[in-house]
Structure formats: structure tokens, C-alpha cells
PDB file of N, CA and C in Angstrom:
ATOM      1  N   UNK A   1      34.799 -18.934  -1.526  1.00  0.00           N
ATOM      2  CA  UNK A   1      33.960 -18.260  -2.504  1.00  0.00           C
ATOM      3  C   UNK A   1      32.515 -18.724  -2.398  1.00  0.00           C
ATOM      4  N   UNK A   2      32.570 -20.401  -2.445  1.00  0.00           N
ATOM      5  CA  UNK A   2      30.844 -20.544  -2.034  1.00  0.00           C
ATOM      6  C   UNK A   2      30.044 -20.048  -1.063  1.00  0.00           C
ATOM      7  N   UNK A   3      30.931 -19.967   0.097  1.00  0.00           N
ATOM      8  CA  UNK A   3      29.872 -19.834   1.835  1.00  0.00           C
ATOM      9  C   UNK A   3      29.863 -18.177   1.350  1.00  0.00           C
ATOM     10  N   UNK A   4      30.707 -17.041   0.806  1.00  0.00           N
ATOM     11  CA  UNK A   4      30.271 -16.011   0.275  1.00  0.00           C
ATOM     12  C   UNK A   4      29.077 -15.650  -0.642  1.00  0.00           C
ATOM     13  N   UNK A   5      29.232 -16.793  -1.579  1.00  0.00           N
ATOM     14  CA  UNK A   5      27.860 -16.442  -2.764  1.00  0.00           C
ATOM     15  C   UNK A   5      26.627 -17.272  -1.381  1.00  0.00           C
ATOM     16  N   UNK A   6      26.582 -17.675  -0.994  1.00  0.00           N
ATOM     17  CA  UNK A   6      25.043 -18.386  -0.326  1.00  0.00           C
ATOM     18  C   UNK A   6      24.967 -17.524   0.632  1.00  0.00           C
ATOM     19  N   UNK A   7      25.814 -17.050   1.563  1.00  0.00           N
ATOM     20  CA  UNK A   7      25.760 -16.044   2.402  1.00  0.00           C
ATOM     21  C   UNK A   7      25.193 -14.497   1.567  1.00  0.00           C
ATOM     22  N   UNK A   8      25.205 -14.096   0.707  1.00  0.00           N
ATOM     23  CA  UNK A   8      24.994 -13.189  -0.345  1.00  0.00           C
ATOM     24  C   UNK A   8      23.237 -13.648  -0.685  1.00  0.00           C
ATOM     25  N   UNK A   9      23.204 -14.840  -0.925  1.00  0.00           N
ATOM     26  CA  UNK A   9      21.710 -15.221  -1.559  1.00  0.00           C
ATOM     27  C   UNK A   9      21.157 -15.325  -0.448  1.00  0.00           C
ATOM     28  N   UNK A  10      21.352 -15.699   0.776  1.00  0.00           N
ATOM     29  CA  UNK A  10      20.652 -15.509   1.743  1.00  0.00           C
ATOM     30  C   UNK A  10      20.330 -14.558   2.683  1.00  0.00           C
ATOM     31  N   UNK A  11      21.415 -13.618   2.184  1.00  0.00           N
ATOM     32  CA  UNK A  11      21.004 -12.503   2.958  1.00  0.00           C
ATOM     33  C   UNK A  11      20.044 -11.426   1.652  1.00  0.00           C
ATOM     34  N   UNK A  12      20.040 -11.851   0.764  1.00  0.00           N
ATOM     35  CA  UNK A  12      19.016 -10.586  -0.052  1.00  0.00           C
ATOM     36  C   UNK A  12      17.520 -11.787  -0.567  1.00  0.00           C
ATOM     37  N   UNK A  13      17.641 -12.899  -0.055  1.00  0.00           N
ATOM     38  CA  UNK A  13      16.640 -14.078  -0.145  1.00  0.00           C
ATOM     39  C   UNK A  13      15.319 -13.396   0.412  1.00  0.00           C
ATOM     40  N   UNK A  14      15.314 -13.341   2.300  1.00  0.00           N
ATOM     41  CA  UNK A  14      14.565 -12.439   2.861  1.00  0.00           C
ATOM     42  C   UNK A  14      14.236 -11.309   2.819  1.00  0.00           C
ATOM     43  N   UNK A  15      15.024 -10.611   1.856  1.00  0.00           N
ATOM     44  CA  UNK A  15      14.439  -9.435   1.136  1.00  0.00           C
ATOM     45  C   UNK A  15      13.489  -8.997   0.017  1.00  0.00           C
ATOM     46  N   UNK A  16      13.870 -10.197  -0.742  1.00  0.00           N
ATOM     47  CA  UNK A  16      12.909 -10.262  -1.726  1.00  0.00           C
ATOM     48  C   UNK A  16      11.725 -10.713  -0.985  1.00  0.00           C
ATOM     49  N   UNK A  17      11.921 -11.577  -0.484  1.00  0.00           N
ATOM     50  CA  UNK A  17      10.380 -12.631   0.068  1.00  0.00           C
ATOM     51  C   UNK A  17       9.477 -11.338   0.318  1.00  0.00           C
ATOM     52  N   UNK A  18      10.267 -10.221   1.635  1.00  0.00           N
ATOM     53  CA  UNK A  18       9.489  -9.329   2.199  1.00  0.00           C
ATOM     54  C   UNK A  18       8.937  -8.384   0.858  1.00  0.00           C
ATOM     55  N   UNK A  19       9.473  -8.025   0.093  1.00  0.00           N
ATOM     56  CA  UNK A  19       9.194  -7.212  -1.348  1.00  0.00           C
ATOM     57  C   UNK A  19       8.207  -7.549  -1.865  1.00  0.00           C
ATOM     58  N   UNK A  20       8.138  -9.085  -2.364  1.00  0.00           N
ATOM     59  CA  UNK A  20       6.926 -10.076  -2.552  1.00  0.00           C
ATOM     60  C   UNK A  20       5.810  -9.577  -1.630  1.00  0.00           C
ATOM     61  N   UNK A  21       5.834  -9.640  -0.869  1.00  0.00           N
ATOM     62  CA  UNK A  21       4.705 -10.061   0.146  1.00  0.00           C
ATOM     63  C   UNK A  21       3.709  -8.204   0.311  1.00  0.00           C
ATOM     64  N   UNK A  22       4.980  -7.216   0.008  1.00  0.00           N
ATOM     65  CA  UNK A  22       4.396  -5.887   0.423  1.00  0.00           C
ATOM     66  C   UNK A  22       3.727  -5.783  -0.885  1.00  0.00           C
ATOM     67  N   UNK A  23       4.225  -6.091  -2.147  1.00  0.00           N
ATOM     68  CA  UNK A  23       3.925  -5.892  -3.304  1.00  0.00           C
ATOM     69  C   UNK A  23       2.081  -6.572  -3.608  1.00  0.00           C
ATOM     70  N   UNK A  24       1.910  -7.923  -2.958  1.00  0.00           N
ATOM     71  CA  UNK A  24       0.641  -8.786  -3.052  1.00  0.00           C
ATOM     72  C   UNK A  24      -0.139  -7.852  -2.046  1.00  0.00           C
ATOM     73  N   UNK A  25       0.589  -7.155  -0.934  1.00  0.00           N
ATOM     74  CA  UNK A  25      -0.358  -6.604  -0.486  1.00  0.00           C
ATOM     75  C   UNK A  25      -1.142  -5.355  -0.623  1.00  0.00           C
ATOM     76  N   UNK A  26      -0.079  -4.697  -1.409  1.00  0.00           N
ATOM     77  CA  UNK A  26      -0.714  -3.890  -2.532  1.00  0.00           C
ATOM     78  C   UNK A  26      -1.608  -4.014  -3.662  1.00  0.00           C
ATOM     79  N   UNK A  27      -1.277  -4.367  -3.890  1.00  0.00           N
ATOM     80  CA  UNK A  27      -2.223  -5.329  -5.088  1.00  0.00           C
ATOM     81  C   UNK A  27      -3.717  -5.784  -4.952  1.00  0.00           C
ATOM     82  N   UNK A  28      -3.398  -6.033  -3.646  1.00  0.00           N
ATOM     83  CA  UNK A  28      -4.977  -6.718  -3.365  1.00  0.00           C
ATOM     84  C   UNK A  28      -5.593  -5.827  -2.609  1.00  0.00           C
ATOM     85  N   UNK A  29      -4.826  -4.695  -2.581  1.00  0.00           N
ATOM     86  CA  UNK A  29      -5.735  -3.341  -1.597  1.00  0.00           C
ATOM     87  C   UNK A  29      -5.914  -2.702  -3.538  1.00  0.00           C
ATOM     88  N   UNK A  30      -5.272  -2.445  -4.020  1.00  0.00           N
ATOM     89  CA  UNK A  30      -5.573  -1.870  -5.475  1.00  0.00           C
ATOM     90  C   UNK A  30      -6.750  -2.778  -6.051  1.00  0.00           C
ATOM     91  N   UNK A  31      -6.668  -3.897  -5.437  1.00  0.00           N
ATOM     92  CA  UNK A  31      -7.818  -4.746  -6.457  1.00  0.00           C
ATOM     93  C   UNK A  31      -8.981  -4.702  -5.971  1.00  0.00           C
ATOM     94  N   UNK A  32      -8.833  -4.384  -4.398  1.00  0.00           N
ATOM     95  CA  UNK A  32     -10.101  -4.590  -3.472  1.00  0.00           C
ATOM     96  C   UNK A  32     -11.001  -2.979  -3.719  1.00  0.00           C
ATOM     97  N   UNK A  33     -10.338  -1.917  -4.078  1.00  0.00           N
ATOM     98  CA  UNK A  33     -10.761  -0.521  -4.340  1.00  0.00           C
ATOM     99  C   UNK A  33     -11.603  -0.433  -5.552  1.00  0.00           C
ATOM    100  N   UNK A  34     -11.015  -1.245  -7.096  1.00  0.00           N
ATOM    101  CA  UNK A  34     -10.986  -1.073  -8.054  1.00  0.00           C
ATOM    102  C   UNK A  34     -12.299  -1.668  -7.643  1.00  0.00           C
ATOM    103  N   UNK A  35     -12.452  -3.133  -7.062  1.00  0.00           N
ATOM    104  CA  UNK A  35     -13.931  -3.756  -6.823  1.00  0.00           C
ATOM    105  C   UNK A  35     -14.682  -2.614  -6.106  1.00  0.00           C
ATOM    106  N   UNK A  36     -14.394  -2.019  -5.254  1.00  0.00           N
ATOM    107  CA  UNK A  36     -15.653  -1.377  -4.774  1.00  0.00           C
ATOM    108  C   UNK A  36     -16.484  -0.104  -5.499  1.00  0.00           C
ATOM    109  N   UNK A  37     -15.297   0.216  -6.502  1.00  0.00           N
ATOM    110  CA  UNK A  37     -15.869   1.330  -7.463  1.00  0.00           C
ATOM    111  C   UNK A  37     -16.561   0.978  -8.319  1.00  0.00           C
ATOM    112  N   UNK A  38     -16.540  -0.745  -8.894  1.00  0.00           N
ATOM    113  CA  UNK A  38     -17.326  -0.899  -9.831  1.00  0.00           C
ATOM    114  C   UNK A  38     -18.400  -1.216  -9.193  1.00  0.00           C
ATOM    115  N   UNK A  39     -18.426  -2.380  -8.182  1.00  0.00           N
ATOM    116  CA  UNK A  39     -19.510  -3.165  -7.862  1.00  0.00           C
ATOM    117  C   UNK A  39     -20.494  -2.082  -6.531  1.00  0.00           C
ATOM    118  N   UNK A  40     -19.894  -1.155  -5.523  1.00  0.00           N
ATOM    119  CA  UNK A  40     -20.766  -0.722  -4.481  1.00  0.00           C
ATOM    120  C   UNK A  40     -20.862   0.619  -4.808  1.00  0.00           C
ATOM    121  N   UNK A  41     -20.320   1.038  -6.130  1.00  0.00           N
ATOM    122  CA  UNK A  41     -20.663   2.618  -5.876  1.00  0.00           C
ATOM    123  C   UNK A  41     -21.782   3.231  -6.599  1.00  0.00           C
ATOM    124  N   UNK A  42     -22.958   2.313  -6.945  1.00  0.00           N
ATOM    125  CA  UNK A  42     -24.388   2.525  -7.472  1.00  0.00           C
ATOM    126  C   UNK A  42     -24.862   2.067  -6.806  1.00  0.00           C
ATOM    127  N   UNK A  43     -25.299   0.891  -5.949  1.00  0.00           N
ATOM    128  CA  UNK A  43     -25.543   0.295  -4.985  1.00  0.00           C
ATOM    129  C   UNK A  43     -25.311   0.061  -3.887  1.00  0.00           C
ATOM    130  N   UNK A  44     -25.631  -0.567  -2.456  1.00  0.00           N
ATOM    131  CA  UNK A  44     -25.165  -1.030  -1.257  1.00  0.00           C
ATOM    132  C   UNK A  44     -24.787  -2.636  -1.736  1.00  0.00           C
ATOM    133  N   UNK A  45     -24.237  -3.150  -1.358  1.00  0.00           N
ATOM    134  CA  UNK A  45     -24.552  -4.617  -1.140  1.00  0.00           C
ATOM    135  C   UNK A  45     -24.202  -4.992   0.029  1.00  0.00           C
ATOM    136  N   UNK A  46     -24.927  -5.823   0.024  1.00  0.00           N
ATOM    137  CA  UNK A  46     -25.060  -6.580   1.699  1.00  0.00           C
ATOM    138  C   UNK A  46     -24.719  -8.057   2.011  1.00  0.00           C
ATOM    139  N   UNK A  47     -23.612  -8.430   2.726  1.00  0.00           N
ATOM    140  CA  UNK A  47     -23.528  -9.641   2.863  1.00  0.00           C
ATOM    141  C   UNK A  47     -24.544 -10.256   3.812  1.00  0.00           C
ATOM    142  N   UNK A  48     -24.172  -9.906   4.978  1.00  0.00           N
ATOM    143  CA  UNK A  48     -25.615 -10.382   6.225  1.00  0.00           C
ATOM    144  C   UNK A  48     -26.173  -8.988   6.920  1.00  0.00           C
ATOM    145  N   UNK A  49     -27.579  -8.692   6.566  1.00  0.00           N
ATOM    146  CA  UNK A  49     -28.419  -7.871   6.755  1.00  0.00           C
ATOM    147  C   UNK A  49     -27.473  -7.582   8.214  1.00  0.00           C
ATOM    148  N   UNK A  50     -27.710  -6.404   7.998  1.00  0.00           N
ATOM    149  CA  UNK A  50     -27.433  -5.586   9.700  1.00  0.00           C
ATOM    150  C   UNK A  50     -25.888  -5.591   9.977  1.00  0.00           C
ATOM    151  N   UNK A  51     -25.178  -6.520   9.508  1.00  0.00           N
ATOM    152  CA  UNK A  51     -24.043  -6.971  10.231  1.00  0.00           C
ATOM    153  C   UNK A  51     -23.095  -6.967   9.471  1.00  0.00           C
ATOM    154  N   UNK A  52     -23.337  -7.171   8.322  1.00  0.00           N
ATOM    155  CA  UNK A  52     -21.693  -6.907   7.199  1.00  0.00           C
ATOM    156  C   UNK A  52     -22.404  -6.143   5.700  1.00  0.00           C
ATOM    157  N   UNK A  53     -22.546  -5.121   5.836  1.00  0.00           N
ATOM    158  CA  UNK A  53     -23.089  -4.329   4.509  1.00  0.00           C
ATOM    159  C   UNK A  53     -22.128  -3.020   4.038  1.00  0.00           C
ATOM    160  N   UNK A  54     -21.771  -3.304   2.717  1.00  0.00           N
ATOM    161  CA  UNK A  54     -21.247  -2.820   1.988  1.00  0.00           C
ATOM    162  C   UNK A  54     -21.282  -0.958   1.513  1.00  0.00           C
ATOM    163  N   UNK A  55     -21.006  -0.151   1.870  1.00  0.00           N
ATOM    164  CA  UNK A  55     -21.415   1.220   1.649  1.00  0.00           C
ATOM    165  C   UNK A  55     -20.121   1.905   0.587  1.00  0.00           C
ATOM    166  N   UNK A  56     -20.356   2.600   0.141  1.00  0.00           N
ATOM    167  CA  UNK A  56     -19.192   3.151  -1.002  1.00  0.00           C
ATOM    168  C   UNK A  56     -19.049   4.612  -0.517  1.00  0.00           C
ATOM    169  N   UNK A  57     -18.189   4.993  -0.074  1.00  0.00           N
ATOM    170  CA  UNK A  57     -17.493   6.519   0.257  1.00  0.00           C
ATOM    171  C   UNK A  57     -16.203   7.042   0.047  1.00  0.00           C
ATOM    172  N   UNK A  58     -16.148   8.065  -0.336  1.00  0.00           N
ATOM    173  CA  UNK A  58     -14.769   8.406  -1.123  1.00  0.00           C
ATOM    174  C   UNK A  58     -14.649   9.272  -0.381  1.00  0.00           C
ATOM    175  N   UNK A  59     -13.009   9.660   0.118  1.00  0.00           N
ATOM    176  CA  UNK A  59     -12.418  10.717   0.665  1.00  0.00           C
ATOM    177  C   UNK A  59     -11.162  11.057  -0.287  1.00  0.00           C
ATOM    178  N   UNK A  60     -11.618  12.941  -0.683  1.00  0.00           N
ATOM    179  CA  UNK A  60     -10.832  13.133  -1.295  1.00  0.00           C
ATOM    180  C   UNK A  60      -9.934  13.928  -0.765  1.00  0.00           C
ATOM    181  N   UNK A  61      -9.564  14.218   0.100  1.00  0.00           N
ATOM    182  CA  UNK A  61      -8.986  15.042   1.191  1.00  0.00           C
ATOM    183  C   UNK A  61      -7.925  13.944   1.707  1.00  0.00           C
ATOM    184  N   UNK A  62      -7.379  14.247   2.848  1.00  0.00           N
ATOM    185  CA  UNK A  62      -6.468  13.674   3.803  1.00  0.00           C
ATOM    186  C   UNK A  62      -7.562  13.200   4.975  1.00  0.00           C
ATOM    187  N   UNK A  63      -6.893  12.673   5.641  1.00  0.00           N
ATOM    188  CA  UNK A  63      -7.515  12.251   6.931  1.00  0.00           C
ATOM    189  C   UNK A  63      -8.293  12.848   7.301  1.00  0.00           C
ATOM    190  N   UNK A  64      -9.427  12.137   7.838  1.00  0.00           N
ATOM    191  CA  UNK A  64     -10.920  13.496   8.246  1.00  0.00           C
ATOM    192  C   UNK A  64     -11.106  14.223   7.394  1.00  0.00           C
ATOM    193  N   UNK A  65     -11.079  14.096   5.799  1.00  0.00           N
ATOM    194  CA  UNK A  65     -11.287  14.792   4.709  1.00  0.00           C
ATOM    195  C   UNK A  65     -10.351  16.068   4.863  1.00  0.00           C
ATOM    196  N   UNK A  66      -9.537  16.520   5.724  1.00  0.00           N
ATOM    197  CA  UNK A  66      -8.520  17.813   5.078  1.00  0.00           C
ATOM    198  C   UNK A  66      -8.081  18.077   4.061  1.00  0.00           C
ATOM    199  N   UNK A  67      -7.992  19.335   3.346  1.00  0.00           N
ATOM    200  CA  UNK A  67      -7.333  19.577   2.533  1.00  0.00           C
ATOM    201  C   UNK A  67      -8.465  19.172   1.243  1.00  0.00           C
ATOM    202  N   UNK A  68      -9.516  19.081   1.332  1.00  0.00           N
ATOM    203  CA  UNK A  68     -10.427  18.895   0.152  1.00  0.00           C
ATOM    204  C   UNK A  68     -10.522  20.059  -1.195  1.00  0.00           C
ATOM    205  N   UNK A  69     -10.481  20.811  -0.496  1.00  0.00           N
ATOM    206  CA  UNK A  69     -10.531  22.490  -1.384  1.00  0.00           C
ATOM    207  C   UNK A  69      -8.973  22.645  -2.446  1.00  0.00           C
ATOM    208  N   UNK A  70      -7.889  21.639  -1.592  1.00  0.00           N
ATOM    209  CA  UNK A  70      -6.835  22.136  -2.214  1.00  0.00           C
ATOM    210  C   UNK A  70      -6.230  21.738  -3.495  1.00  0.00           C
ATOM    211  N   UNK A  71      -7.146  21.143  -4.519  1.00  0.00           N
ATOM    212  CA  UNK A  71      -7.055  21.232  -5.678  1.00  0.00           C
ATOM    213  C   UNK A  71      -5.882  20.572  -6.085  1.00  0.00           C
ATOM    214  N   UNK A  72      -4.656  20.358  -7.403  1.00  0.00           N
ATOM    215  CA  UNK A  72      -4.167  20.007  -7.822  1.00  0.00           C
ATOM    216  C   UNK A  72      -2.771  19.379  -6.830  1.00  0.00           C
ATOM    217  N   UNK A  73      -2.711  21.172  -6.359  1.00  0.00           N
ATOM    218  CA  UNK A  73      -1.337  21.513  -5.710  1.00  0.00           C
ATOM    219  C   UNK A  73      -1.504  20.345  -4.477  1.00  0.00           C
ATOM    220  N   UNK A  74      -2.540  20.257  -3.452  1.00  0.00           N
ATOM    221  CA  UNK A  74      -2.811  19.567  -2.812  1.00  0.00           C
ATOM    222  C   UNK A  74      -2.351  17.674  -2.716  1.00  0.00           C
ATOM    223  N   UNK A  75      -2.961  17.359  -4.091  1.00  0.00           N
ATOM    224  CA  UNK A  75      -2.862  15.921  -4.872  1.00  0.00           C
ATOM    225  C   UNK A  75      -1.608  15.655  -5.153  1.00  0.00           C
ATOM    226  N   UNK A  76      -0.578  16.565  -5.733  1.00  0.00           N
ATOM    227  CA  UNK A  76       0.519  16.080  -5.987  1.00  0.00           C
ATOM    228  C   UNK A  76       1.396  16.300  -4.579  1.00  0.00           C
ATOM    229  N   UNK A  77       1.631  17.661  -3.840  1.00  0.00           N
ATOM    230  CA  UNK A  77       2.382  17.259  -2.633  1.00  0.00           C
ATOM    231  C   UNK A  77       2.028  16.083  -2.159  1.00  0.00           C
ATOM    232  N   UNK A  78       0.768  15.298  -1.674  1.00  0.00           N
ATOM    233  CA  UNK A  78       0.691  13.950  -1.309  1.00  0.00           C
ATOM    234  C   UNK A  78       1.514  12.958  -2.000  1.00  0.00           C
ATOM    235  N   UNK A  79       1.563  13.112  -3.533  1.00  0.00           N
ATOM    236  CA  UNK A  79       1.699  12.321  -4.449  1.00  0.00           C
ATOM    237  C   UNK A  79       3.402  12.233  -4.175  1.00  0.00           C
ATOM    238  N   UNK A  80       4.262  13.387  -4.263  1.00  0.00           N
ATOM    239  CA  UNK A  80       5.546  13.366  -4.096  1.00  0.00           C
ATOM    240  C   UNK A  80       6.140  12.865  -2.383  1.00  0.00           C
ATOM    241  N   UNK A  81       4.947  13.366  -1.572  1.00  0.00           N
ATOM    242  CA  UNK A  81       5.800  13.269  -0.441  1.00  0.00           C
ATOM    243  C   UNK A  81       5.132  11.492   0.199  1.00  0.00           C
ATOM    244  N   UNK A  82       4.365  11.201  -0.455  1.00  0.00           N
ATOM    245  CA  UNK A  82       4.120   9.479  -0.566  1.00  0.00           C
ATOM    246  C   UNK A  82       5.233   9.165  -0.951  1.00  0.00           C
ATOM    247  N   UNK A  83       5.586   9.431  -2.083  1.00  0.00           N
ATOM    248  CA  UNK A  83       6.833   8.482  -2.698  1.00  0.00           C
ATOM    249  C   UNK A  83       8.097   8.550  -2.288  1.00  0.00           C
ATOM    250  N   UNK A  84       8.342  10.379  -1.190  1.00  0.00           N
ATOM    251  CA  UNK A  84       9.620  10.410  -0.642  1.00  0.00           C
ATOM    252  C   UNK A  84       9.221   9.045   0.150  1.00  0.00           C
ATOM    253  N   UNK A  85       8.428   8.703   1.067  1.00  0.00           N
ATOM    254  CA  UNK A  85       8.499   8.301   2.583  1.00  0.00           C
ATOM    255  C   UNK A  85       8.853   6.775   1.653  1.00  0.00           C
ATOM    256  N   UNK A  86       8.396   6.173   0.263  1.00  0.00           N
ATOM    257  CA  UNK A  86       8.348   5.496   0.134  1.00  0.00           C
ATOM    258  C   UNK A  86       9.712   4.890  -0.654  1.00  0.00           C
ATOM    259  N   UNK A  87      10.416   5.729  -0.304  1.00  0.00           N
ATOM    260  CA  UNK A  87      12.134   5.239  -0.945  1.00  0.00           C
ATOM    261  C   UNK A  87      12.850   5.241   0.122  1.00  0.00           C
ATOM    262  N   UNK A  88      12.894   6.605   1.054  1.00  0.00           N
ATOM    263  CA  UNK A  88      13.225   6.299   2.599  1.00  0.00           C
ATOM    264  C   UNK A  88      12.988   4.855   2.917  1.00  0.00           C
ATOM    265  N   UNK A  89      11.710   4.239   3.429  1.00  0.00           N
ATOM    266  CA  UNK A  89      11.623   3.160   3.458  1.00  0.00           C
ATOM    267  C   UNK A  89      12.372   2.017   3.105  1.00  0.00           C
ATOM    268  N   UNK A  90      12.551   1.920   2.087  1.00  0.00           N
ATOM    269  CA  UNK A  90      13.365   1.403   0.798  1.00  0.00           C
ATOM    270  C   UNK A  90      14.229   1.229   1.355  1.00  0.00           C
ATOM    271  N   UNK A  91      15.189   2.027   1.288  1.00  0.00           N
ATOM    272  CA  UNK A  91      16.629   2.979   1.318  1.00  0.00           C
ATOM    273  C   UNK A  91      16.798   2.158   2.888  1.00  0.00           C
ATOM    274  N   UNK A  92      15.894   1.959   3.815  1.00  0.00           N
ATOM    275  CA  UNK A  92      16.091   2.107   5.084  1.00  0.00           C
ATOM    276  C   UNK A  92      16.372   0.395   5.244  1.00  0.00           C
ATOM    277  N   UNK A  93      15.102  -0.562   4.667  1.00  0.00           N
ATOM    278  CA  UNK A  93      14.711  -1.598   4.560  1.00  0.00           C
ATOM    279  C   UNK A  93      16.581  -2.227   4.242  1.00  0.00           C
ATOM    280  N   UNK A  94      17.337  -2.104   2.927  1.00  0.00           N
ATOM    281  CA  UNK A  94      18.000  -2.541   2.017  1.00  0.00           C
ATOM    282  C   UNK A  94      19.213  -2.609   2.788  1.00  0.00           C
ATOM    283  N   UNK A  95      19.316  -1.281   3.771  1.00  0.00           N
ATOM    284  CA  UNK A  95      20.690  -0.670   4.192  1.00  0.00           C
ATOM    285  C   UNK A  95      20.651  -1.477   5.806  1.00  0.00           C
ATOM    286  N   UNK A  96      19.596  -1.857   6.279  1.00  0.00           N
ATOM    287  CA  UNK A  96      19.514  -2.019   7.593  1.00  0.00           C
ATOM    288  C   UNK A  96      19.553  -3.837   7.694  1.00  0.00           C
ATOM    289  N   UNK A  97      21.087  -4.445   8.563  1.00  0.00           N
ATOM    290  CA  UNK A  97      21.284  -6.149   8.792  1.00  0.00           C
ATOM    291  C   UNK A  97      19.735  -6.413   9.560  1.00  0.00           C
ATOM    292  N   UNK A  98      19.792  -8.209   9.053  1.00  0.00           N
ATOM    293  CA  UNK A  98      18.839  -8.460   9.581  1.00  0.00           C
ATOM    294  C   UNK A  98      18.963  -9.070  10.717  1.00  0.00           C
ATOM    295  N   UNK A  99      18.265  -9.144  11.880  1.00  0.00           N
ATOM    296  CA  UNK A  99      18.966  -9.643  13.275  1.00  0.00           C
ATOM    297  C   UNK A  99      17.953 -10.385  14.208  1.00  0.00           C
ATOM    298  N   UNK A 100      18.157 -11.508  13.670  1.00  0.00           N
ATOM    299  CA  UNK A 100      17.585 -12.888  13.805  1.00  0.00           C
ATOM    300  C   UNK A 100      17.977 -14.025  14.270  1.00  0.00           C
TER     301      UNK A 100
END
């Protein structure tokens, strides 16, 4: 029964860790955005003249701005078919041994 329960915690151990880690990295792309809307989108700022300066640009479209014109309908197909790819994932991550 024990080498079952530790075999059990160790195999969903590295799962969480990875969960953790996608989750912080979200987070700090959500936090790093939220900063640039407050702090660069009236201003430039510049860390070293020429070489690391700050510009604020928004794309509201898809890649290469596509799909800009397409209004609501546009925003939410992204919105739903983000979140399919993002349970697939999931789904894929949870179901698939790890082989190490």
C-alpha cells in the first residue's frame, strides 16, 4: 500500500511542479502587460539610449494584425478556440506517462 501511495505522489508531484511553473509564467507575462499599459503607453521609456527603449503598441487583430475589422465575433472565436487548445493541452499533459 505504501510504495503505491508514494508512487501515486510522485507521479502527480511533477505535475504539479510543471502547473506551478506554467501558471508563474503566466502571471508574469499578465504582470509584465499590465506594466506596460500603465507605465509606456503615454510615454517611451528608455533604459540605454539607442539600445534598450521601451515603445507601447497594441495589436488588436491576430498575427500581422488580421482580422482587425472583425469585431466581437472575431474576439470571442479566439477567446473559445484559446481555451479549446488550452484543455487539449491539459487533457494531453495529465493523460500522457512521464518517461524519464
Amino acid at each position: 500500500m505504501l510504495a503505491t501511495a508514494t508512487f501515486s505522489t510522485t507521479r502527480t508531484a511533477w505535475r504539479v511542479g510543471y502547473l506551478v511553473a506554467s501558471l508563474g509564467v503566466y502571471l508574469m507575462d499578465q504582470a509584465s502587460k499590465a506594466w506596460a499599459v500603465r507605465r509606456v503607453r503615454f510615454e517611451d521609456w528608455t533604459i540605454i539610449r539607442g539600445a534598450l527603449d521601451f515603445l507601447y503598441a497594441e495589436n488588436r487583430g491576430i498575427a500581422f494584425g488580421q482580422l482587425q475589422e472583425g469585431g466581437q465575433f472575431g474576439r470571442w472565436f479566439f477567446v473559445v478556440l484559446a481555451g479549446a487548445a488550452a484543455i487539449a493541452v491539459l487533457f494531453y499533459f495529465i493523460r500522457t506517462p512521464r518517461n524519464d
